[in-house]
N, C-alpha and C. Protein backbone atom coordinates (compact mmCIF):
# COMPACT_ATOMS: atom_id res chain seq x y z
N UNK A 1 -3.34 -18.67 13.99
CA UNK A 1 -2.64 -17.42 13.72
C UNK A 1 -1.68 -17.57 12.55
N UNK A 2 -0.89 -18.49 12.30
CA UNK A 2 0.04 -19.08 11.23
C UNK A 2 -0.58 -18.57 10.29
N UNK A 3 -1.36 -19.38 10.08
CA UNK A 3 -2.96 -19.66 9.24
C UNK A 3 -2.97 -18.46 8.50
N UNK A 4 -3.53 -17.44 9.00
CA UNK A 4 -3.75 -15.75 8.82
C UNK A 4 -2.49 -14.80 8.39
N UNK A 5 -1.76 -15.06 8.91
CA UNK A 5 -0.10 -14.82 8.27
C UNK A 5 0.30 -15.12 7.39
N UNK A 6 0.26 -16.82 6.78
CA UNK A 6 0.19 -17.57 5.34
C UNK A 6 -0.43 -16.71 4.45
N UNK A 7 -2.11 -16.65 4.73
CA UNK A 7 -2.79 -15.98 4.00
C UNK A 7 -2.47 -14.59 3.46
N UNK A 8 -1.99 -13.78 4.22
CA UNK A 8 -1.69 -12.62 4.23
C UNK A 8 -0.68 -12.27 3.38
N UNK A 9 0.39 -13.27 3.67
CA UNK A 9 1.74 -13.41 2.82
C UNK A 9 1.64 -13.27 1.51
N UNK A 10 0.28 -14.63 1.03
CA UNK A 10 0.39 -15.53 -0.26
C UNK A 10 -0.54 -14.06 -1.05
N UNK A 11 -1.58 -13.22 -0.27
CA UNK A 11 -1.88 -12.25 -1.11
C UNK A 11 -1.39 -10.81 -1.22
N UNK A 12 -0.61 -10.58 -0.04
CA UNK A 12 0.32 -9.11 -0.71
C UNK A 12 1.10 -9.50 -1.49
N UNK A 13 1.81 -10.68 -1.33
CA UNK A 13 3.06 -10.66 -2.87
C UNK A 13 2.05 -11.47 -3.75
N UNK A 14 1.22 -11.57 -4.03
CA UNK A 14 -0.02 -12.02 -5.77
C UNK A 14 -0.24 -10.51 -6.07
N UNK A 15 0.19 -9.48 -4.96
CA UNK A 15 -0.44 -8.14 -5.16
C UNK A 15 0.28 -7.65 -5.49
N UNK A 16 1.97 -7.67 -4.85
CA UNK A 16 3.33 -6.91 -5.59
C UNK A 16 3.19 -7.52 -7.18
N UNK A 17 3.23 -8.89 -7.18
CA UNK A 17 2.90 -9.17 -8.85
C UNK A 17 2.23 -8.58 -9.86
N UNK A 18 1.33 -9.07 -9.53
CA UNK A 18 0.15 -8.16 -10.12
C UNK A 18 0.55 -6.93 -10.46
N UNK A 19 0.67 -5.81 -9.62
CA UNK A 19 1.06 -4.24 -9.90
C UNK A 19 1.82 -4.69 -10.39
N UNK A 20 3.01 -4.82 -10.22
CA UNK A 20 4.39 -5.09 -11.41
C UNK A 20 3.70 -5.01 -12.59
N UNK A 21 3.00 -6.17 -13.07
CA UNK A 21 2.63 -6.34 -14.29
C UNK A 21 1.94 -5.19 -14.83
N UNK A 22 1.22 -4.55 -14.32
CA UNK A 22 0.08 -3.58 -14.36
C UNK A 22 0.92 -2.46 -14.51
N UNK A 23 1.43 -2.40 -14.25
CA UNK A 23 2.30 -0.93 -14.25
C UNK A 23 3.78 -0.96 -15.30
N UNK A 24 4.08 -2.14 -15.33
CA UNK A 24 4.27 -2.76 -16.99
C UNK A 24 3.90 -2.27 -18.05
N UNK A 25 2.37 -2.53 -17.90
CA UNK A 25 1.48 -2.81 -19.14
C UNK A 25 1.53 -1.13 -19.28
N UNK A 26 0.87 -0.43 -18.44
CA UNK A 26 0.87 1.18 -18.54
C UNK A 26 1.91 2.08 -19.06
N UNK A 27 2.95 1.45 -18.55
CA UNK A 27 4.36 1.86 -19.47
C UNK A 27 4.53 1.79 -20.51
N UNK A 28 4.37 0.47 -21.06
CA UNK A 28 4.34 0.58 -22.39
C UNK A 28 3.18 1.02 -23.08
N UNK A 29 2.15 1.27 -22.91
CA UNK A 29 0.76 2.16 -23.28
C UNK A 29 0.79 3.88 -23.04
N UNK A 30 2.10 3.86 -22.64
CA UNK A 30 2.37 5.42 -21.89
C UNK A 30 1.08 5.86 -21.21
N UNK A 31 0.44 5.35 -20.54
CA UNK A 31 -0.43 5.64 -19.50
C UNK A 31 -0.21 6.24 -17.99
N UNK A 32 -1.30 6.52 -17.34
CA UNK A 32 -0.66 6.87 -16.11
C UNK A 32 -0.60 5.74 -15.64
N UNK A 33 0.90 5.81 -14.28
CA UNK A 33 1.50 5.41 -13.87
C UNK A 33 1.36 4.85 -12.45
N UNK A 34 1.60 3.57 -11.73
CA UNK A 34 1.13 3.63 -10.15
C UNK A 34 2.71 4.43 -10.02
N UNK A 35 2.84 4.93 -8.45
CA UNK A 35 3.63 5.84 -8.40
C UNK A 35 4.62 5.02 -7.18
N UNK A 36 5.95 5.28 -7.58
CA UNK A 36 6.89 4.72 -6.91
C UNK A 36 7.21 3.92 -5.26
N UNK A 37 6.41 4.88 -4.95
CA UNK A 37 6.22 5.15 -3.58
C UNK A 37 5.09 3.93 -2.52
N UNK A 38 4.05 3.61 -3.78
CA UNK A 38 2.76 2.56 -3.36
C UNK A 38 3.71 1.25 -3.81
N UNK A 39 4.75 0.94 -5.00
CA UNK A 39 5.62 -0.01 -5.42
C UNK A 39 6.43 -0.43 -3.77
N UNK A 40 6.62 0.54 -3.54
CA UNK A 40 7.71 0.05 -2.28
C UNK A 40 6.94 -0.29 -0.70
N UNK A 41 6.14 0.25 -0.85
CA UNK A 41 5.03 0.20 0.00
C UNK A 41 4.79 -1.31 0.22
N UNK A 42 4.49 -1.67 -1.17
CA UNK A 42 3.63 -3.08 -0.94
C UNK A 42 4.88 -3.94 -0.36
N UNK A 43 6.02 -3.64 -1.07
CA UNK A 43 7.26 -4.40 -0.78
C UNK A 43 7.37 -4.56 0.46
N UNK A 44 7.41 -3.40 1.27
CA UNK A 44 7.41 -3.10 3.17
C UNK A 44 6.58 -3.55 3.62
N UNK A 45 5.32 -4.10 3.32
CA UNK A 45 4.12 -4.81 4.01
C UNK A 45 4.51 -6.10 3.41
N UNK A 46 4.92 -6.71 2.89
CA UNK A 46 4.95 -8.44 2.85
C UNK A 46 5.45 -8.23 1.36
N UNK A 47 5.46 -7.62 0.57
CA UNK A 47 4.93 -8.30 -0.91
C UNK A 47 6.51 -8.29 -1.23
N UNK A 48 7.41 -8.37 -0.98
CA UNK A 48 8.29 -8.14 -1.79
C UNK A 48 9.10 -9.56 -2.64
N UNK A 49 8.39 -10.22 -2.03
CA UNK A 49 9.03 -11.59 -3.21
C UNK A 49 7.95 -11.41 -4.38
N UNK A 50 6.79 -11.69 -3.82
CA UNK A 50 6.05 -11.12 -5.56
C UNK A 50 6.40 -9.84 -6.33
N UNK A 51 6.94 -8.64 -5.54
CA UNK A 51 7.48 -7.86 -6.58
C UNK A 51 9.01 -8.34 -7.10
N UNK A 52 9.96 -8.76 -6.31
CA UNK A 52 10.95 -9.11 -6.93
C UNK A 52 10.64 -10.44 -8.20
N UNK A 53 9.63 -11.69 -7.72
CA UNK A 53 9.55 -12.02 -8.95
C UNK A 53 8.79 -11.43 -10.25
N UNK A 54 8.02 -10.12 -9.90
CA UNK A 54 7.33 -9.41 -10.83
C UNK A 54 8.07 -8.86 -11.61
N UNK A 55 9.50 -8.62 -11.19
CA UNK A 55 10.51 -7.82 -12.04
C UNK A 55 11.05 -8.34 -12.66
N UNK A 56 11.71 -9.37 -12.49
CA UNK A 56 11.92 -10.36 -12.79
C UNK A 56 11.41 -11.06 -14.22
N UNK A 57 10.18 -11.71 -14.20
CA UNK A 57 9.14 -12.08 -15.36
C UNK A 57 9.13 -10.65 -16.07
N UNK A 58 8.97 -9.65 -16.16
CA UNK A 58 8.33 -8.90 -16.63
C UNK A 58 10.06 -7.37 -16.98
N UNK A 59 10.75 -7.66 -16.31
CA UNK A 59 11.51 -6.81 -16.82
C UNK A 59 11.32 -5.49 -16.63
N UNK A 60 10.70 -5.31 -15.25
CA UNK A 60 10.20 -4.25 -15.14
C UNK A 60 10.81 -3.44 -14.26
N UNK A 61 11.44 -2.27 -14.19
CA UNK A 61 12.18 -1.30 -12.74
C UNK A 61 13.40 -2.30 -12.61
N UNK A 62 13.75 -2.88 -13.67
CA UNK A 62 14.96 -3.40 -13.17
C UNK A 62 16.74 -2.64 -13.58
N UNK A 63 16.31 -1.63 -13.84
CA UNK A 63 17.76 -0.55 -13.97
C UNK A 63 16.92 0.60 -13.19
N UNK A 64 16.50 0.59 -12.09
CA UNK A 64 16.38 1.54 -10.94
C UNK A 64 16.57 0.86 -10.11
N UNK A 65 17.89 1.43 -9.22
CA UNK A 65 18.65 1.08 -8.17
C UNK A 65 17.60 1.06 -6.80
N UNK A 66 16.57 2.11 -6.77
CA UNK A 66 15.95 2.08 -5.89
C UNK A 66 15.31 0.41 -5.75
N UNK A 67 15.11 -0.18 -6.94
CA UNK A 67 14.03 -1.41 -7.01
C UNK A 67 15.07 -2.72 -6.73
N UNK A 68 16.21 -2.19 -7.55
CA UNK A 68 17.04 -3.39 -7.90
C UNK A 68 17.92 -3.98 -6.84
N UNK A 69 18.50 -3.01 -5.65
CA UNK A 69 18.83 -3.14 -4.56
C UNK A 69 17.63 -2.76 -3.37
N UNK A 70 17.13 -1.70 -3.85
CA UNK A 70 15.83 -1.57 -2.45
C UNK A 70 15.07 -3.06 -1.94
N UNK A 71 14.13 -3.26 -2.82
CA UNK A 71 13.40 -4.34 -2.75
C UNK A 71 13.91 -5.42 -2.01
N UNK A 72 15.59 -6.18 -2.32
CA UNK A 72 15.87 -6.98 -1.72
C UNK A 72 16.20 -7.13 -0.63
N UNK A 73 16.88 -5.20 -0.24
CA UNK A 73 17.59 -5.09 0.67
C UNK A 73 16.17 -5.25 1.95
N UNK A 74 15.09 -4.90 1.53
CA UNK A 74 13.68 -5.02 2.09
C UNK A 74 13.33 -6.29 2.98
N UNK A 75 13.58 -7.19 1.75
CA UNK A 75 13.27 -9.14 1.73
C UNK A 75 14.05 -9.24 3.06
N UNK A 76 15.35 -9.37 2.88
CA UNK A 76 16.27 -9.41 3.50
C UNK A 76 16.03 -8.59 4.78
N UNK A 77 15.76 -7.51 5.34
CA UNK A 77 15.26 -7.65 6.27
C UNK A 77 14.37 -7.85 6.98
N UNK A 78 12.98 -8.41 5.91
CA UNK A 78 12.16 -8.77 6.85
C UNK A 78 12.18 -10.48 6.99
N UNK A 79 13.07 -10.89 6.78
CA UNK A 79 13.93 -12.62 6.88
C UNK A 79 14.31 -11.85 8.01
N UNK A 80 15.34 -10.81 8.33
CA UNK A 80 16.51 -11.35 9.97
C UNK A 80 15.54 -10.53 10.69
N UNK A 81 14.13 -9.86 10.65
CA UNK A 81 13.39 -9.66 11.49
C UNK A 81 12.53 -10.71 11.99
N UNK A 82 12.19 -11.51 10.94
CA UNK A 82 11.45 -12.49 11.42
C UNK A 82 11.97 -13.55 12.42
N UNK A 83 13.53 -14.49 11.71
CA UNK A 83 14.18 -15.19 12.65
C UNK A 83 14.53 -14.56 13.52
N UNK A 84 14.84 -13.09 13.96
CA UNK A 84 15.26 -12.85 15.27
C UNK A 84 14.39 -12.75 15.79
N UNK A 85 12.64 -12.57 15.62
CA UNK A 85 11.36 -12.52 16.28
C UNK A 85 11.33 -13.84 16.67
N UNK A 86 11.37 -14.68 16.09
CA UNK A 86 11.15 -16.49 16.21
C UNK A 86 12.26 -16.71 17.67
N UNK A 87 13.41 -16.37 17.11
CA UNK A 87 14.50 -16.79 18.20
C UNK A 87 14.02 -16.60 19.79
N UNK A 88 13.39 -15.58 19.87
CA UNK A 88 12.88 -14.87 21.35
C UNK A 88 11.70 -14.93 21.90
């Protein structure tokens, strides 16, 4: 079960990355856009260390408060959800 959880982990945040970058690249191409909402999404399902390091590398959504405090405030709770899941 670990196992499957690892896995799971290591590819929603390769996936918050990824989009980061991708939606990067579209920005500066003035292209359409992935839309705010699928960004935070991935964050709430696991990805949010690959999007925080996606922002990071890439400079991307990092003067939107939603990203710049959301995201972590995200991380951060799914850390004291997890250890308080573990604890019990």
């Amino acid at each position: 079960m670990l196992k499957v959880v690892f896995t799971y982990l290591l590819i929603i945040n390769l996936l918050g990355f990824l989009i980061m970058l991708i939606d990067k690249q579209r920005a500066i191409h003035k292209e359409w856009r992935i839309p705010e909402k699928t960004l935070i999404g991935i964050s709430i399902f696991g990805g949010s260390i690959g999007m925080l390091i996606g922002m990071s590398s890439f400079r991307h959504k990092t003067k939107h408060k939603k990203f710049t405090i959301g995201v972590p405030f995200i991380l951060l709770m799914q850390i004291f959800l997890t250890v308080l899941y573990l604890n019990y």
